[in-house]
Protein backbone atom coordinates (compact mmCIF):
# COMPACT_ATOMS: atom_id res chain seq x y z
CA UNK A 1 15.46 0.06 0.33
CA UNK A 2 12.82 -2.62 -0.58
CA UNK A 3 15.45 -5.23 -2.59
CA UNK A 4 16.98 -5.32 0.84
CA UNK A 5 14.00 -5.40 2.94
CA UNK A 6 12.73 -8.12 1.36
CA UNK A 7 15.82 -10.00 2.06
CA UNK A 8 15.36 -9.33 5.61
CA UNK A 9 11.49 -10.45 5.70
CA UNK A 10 13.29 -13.54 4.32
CA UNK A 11 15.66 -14.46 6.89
CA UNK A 12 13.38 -13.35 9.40
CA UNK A 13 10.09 -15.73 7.86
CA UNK A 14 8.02 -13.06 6.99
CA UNK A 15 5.38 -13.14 4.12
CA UNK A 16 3.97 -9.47 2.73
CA UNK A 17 5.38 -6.86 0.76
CA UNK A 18 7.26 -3.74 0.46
CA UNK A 19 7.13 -0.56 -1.76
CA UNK A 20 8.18 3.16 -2.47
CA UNK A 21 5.82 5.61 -2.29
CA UNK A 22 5.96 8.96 -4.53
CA UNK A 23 7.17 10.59 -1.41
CA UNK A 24 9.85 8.80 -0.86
CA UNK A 25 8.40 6.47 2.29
CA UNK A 26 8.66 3.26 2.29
CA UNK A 27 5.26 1.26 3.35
CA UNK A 28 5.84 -2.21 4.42
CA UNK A 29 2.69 -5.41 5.00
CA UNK A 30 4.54 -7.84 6.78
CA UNK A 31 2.83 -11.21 8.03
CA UNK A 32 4.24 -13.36 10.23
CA UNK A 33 4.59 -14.52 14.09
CA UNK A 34 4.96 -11.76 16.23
CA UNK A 35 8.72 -12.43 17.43
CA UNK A 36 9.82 -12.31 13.65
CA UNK A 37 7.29 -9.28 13.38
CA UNK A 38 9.33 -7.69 15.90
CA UNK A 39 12.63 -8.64 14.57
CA UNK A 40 11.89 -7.19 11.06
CA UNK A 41 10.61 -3.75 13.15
CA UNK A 42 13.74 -3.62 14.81
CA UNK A 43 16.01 -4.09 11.61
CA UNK A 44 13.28 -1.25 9.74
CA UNK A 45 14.35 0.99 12.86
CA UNK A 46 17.85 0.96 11.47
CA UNK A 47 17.26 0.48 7.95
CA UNK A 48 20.25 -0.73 5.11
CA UNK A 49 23.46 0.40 5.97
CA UNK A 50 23.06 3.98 3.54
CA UNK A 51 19.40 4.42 4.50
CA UNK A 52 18.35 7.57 6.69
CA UNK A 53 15.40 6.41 8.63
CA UNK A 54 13.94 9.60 10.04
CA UNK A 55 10.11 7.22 11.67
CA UNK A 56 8.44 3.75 11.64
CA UNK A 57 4.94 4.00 12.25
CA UNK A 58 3.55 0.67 12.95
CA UNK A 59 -0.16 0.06 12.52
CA UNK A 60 -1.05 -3.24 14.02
CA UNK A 61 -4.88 -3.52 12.77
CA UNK A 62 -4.06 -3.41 8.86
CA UNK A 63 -4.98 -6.59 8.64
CA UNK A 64 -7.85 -6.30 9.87
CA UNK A 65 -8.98 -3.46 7.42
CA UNK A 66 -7.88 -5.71 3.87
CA UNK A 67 -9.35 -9.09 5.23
CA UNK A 68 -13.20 -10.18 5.31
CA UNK A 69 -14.17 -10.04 8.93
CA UNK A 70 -13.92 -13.76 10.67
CA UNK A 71 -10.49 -15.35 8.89
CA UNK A 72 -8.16 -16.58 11.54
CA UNK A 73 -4.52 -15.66 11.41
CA UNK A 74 -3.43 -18.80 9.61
CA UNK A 75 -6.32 -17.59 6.90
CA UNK A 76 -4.20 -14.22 6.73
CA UNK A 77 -1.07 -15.65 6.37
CA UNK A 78 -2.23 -17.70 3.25
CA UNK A 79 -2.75 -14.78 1.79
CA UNK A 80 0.87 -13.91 1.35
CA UNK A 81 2.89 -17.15 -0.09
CA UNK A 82 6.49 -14.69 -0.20
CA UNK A 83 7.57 -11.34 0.55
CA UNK A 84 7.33 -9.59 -2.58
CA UNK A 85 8.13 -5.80 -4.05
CA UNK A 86 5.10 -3.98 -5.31
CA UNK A 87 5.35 -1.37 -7.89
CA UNK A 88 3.47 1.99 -7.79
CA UNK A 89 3.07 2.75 -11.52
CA UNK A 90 2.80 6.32 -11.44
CA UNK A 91 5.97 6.64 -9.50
CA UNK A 92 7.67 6.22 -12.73
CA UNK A 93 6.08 7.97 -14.88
């Protein structure tokens, strides 16, 4: 699912990252302005066209939790340049 959902973060104008987990969910960062935020959400609801999405859980204070305290939301957004996929190595293994 993430090749795909980082196309989507693309035409939508979202920055972040996607990735597999070992059990099989799919955890997404996305950064962006919150009518793109919502578009990706919607298209995540559905997922690719042979995906079975059973939940989204959305947790809107992430972001809060992986930046220092007192960066603004432009600050955040530098953070992520591109959406990009992120590997967990020991899902391969």
């Amino acid at each position: 699912m993430y090749p795909v959902t980082r196309e989507q973060a693309a035409l939508f104008g979202i920055t972040g990252w996607v990735r597999n987990l070992p059990d099989g969910r799919v955890e997404v960062m996305a950064c962006g302005e919150e009518e793109q935020i919502k578009q990706l959400l919607e298209w995540l609801k559905r997922g690719p066209e042979m995906a079975r999405v059973l939940k989204v859980e959305v947790v809107d204070d992430v972001q809060d939790a992986l930046m220092p305290r007192g960066q603004d939301d432009q600050e955040r957004r530098e953070e992520f340049d591109k959406f990009s996929i992120r590997y967990i190595s020991s899902f391969f293994k």
